[in-house]
Protein backbone atom coordinates (compact mmCIF):
# COMPACT_ATOMS: atom_id res chain seq x y z
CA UNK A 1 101.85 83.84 139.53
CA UNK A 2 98.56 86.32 140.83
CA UNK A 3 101.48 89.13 141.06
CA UNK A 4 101.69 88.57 137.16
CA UNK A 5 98.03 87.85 136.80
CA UNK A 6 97.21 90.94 138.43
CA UNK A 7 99.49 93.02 136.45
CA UNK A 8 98.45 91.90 133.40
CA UNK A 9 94.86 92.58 134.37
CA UNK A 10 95.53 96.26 134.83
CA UNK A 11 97.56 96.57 132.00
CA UNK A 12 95.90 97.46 128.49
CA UNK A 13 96.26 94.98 125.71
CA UNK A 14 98.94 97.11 124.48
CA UNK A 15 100.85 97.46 126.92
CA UNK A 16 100.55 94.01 127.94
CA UNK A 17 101.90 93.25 124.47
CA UNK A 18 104.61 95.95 124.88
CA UNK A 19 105.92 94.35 127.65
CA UNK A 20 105.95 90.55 126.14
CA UNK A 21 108.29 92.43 123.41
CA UNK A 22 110.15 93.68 125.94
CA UNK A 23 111.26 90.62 127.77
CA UNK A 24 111.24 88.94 124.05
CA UNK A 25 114.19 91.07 123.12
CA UNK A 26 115.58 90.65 126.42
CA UNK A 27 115.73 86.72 125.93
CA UNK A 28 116.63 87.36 122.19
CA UNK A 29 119.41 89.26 123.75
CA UNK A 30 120.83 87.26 126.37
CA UNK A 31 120.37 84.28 123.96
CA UNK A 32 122.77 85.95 121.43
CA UNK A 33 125.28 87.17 123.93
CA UNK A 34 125.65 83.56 125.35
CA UNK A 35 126.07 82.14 121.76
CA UNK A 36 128.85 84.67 120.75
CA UNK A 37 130.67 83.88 124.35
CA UNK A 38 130.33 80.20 123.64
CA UNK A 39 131.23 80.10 120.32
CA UNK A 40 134.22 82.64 121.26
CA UNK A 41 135.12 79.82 124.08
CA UNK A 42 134.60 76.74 121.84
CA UNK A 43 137.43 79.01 118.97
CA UNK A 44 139.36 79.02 122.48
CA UNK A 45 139.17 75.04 123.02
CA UNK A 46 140.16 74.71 119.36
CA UNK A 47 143.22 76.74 119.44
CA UNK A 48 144.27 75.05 122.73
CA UNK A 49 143.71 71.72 121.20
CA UNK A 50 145.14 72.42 118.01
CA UNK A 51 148.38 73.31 120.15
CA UNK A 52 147.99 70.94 122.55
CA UNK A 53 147.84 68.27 119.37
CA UNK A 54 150.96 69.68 118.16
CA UNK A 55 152.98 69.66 121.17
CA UNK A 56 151.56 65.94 121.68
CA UNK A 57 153.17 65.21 118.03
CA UNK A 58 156.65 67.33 118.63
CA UNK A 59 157.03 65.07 122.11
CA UNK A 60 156.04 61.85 119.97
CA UNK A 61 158.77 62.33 117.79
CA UNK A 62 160.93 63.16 120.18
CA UNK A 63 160.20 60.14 121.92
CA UNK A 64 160.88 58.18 118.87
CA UNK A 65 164.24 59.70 118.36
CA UNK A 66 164.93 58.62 121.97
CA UNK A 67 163.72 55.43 120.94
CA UNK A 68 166.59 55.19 118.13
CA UNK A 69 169.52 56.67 120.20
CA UNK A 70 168.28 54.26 122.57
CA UNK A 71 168.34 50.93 120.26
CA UNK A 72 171.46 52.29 119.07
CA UNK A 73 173.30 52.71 122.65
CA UNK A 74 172.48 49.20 123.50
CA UNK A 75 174.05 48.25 119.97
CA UNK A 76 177.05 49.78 121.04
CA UNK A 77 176.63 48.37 123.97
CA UNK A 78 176.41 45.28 123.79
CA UNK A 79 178.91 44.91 121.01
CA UNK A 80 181.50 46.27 123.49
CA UNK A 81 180.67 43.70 125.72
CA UNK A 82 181.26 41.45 123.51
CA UNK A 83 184.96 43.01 122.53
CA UNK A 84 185.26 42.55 126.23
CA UNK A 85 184.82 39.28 126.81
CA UNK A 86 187.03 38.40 123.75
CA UNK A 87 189.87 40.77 125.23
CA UNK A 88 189.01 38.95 128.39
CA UNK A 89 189.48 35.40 126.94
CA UNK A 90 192.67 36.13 125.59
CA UNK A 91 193.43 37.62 128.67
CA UNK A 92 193.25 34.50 130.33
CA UNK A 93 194.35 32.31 127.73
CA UNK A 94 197.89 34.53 127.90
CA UNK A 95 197.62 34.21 131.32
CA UNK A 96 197.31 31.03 131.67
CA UNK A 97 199.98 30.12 129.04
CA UNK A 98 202.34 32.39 131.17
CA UNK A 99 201.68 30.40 134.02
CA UNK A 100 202.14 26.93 132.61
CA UNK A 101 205.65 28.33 130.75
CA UNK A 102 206.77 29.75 134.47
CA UNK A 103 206.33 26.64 136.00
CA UNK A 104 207.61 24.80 133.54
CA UNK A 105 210.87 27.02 133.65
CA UNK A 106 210.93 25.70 137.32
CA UNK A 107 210.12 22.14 137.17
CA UNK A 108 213.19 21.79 134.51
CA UNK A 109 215.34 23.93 136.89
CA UNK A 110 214.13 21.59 139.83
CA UNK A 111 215.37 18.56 137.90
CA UNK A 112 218.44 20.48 136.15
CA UNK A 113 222.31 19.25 138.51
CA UNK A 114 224.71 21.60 139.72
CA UNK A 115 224.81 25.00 137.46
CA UNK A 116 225.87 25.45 133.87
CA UNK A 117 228.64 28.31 134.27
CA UNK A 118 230.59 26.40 131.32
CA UNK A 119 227.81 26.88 128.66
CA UNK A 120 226.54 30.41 129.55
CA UNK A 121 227.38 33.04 127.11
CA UNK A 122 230.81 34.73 127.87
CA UNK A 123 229.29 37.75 129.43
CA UNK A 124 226.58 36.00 131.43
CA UNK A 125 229.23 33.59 132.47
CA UNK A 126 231.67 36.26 133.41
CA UNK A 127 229.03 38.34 135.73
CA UNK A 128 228.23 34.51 137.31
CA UNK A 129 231.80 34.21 137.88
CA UNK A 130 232.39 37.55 139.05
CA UNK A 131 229.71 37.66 141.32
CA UNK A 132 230.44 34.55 142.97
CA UNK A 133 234.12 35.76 143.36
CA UNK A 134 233.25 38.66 145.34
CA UNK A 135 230.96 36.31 147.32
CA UNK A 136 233.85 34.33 147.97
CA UNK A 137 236.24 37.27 149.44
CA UNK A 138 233.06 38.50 151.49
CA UNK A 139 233.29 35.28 153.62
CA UNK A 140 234.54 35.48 157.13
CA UNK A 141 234.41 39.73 156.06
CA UNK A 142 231.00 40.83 155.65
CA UNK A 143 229.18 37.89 156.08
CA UNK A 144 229.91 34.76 158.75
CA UNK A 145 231.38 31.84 157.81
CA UNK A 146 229.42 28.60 157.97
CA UNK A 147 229.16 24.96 156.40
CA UNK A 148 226.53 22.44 155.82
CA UNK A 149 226.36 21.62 159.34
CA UNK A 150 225.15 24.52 160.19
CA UNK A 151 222.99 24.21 157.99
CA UNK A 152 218.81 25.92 158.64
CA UNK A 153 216.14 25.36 156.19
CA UNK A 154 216.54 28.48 153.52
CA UNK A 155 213.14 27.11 152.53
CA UNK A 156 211.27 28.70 155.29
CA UNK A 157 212.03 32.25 153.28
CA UNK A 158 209.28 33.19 151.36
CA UNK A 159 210.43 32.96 146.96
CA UNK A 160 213.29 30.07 147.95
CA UNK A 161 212.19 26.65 146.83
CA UNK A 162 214.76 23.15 146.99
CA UNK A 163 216.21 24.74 144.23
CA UNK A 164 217.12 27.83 145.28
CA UNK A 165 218.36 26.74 148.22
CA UNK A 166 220.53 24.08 146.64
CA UNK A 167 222.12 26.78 144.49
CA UNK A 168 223.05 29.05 147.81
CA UNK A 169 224.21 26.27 149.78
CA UNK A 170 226.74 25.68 146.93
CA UNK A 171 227.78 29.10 147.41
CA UNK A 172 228.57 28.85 150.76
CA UNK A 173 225.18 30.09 152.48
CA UNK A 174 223.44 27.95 155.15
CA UNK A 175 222.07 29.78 157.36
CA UNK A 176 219.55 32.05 158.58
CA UNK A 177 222.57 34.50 159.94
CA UNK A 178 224.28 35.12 156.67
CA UNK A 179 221.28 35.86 154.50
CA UNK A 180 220.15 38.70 156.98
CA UNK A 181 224.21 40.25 156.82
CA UNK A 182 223.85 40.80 153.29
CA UNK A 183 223.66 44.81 152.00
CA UNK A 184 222.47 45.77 148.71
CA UNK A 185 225.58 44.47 147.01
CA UNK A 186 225.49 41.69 147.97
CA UNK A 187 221.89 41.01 147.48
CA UNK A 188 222.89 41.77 143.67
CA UNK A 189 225.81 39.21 143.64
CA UNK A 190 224.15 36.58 145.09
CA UNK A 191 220.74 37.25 142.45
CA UNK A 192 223.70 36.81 139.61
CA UNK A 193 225.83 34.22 140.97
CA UNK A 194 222.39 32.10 141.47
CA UNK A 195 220.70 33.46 138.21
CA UNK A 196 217.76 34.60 139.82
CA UNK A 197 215.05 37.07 138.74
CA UNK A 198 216.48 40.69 139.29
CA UNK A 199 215.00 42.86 141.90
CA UNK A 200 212.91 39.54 143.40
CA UNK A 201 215.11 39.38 146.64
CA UNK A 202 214.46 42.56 147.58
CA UNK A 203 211.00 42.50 146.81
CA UNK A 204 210.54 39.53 148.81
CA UNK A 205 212.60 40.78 151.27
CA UNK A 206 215.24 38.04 151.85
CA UNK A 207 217.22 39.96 154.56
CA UNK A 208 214.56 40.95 156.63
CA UNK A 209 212.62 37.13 156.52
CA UNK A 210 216.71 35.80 157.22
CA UNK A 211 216.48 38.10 160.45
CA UNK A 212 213.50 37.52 161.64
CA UNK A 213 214.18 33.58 161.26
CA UNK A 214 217.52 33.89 162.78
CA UNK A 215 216.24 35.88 165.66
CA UNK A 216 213.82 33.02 166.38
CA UNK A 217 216.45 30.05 166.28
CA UNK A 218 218.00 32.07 169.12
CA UNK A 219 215.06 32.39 171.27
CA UNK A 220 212.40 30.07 170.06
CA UNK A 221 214.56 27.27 167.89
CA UNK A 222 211.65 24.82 167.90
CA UNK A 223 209.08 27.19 166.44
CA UNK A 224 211.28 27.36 163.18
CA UNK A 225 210.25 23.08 162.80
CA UNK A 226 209.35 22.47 159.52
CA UNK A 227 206.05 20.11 158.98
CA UNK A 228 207.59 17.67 156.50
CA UNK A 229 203.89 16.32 155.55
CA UNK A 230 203.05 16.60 152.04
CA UNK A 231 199.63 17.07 151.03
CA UNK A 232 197.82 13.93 150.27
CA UNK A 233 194.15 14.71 149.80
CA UNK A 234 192.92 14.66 146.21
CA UNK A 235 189.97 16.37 147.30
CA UNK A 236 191.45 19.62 149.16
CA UNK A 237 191.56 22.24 146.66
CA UNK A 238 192.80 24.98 149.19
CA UNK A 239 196.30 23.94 148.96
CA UNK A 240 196.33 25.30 145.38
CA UNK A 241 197.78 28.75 146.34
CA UNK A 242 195.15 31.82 145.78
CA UNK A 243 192.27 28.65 146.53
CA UNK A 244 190.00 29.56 150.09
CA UNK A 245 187.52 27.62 151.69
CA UNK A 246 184.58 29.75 149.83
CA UNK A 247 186.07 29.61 146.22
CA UNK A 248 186.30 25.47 146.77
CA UNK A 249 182.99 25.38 147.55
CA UNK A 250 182.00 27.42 144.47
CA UNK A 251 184.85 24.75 142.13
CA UNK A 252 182.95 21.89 143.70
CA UNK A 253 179.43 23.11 143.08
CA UNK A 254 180.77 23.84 139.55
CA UNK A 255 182.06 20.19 138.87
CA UNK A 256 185.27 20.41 139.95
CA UNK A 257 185.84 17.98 142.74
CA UNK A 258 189.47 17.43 143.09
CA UNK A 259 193.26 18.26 141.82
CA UNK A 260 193.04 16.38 138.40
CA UNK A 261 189.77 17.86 137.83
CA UNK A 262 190.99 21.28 138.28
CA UNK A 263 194.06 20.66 136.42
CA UNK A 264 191.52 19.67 133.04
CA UNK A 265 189.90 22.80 133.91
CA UNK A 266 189.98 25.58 131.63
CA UNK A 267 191.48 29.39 133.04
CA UNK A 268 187.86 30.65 131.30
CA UNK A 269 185.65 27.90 133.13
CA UNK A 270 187.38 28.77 136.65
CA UNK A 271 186.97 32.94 135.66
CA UNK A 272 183.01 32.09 134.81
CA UNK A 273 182.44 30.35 137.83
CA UNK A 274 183.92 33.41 139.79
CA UNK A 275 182.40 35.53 138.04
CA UNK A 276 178.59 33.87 138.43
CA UNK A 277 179.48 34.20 142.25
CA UNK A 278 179.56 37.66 142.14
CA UNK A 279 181.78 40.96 142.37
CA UNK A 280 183.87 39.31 145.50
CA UNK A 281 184.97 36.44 143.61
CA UNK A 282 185.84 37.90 139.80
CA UNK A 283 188.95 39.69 141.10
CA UNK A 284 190.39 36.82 141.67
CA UNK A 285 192.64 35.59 139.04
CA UNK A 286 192.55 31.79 138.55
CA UNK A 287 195.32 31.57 135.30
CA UNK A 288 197.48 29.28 137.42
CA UNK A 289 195.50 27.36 139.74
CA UNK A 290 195.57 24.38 136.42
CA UNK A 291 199.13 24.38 136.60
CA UNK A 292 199.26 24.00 139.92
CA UNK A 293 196.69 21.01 139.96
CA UNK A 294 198.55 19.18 137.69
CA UNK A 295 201.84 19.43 139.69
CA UNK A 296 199.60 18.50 142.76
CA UNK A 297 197.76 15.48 140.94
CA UNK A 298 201.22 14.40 139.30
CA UNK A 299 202.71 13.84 142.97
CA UNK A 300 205.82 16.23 142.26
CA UNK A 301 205.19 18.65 145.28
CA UNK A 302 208.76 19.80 145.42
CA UNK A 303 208.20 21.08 142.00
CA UNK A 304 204.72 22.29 143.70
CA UNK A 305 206.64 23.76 146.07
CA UNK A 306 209.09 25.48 143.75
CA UNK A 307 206.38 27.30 141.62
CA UNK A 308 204.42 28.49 144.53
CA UNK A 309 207.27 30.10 146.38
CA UNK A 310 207.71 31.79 142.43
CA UNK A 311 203.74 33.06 142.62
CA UNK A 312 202.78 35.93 144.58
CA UNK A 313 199.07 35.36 145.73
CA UNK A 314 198.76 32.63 143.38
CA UNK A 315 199.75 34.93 140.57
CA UNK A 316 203.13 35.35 138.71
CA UNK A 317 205.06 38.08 139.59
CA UNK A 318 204.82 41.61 137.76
């Protein structure tokens, strides 16, 4: 401040004044230059926010569109959900209608005497004939000789029920020994001469089960004992084949406490109670645990017995 003072005391008015118009037009410069810069920045801002506006309204409708495929792919979906659970109830419904005409087949075959050669067409009648013919000359050839008291329990193969068995005793076969002899001939004549399901021996693998049996009556005869016990708890839903101790516990948490309740149940209640359980329970296919019930809670278990030597995993075959 006396640095200034003292200048301005040596200068002349004039120059005094000179130099106040000198720094005026510096300020009126600098103050000019900064408004053109700013107002140049602030055209700047503009242009960025008029872009920035109409990027923010491109993505907004974009976003909406999204929106719309959106709503519709959850249309779609969840109208093909809904096709699939009504292919899925018809599924079941087949399924179960299946079952219950399967063992029905067997509980009238159970209950049917001695076989019906007479009234069979004349070419199913002829390849019955035929077939048990050639059975007849293969005795004492290709397969052993034996008579009912020789008898072993047939039953003990996996797929032959009383019924079964009754129809190959009355061919001749008792035992263990001659079922495992038999080729793949005679596994087709015996399937026609007892009018079973094509291809089902072999699938089951009659020979190899006859073997093995036979190969234990020689060295372990007791082992091949038979429980005769029939099951007598109402409440023991794991004798229905394809039933384990979990998926009880899940029927009886779901109402279903014993064989006549399961055998009211509907194939679509069972499938939603697996299917509430989880991924590890809805593969399992429930279509003819009913049918099985009802055999159970009727008392007939050697028509029980029949259809679930017919099931495979508690499922019909094929």
């Amino acid at each position: 401040m006396d640095f200034l003072t003292d200048l301005f005391t040596q200068l002349s008015i004039q120059d005094s004044l000179l130099v106040l118009l000198f720094l005026f037009v510096a300020f009126l410069i600098g103050l000019i230059a900064g408004w053109l810069y700013w107002r140049r920045r602030l055209e700047e801002l503009r242009t960025e926010l008029t872009g920035t506006q109409e990027t923010l309204h491109r993505v907004s409708k974009e976003l909406d569109d999204l929106k719309i495929q959106l709503a519709n792919t959850e249309e779609d979906l969840h109208r093909a959900n809904m096709e699939a659970d009504n292919f899925r109830k018809k599924f079941h419904t087949c399924e179960e209608e299946k079952g219950q005409l399967r063992a029905d087949i067997y509980v009238l075959q159970e209950k049917a005497e001695g076989t019906t050669n007479n009234a069979a067409s004349d070419k199913g009648g002829g390849n019955t004939s035929s077939a048990k013919l050639a059975l007849s000359s293969a005795m004492g050839t290709r397969i052993t000789k034996a008579s009912a008291a020789d008898k072993d329990d047939l039953k003990l193969i996996n797929g032959v029920g009383p019924f079964i068995e009754k129809k190959l005793n009355a061919l001749g076969l008792y035992t263990f020994e001659q079922i495992s002899q038999f080729d793949d001939d005679l596994v087709e004549q015996v399937t026609q001469a007892i009018e079973f399901f094509p291809g089902r021996m072999a699938r089951d693998n009659w020979v190899g089960q006859a073997a093995a049996l036979f190969q234990t009556k020689m060295t372990n005869p007791t082992a091949l004992k038979r429980s005769k016990a029939k099951p007598t708890n109402p409440k023991d839903l794991k004798v229905v084949e394809g039933v384990g101790p979990k998926i009880e516990e899940l029927l009886k948490n779901g109402g279903i406490q014993n064989w006549s309740d399961l055998a009211a149940a509907s194939v679509d209640k069972l499938q939603e109670i697996l299917d509430t359980a989880g991924d590890r329970y809805r593969i399992h296919d429930p279509g003819t645990w009913p049918k099985q019930a009802e055999l159970l809670a009727k008392g007939d278990y050697d028509a029980f017995k029949e259809y679930t030597d017919f099931l495979q995993g508690g499922k019909p075959p094929g």
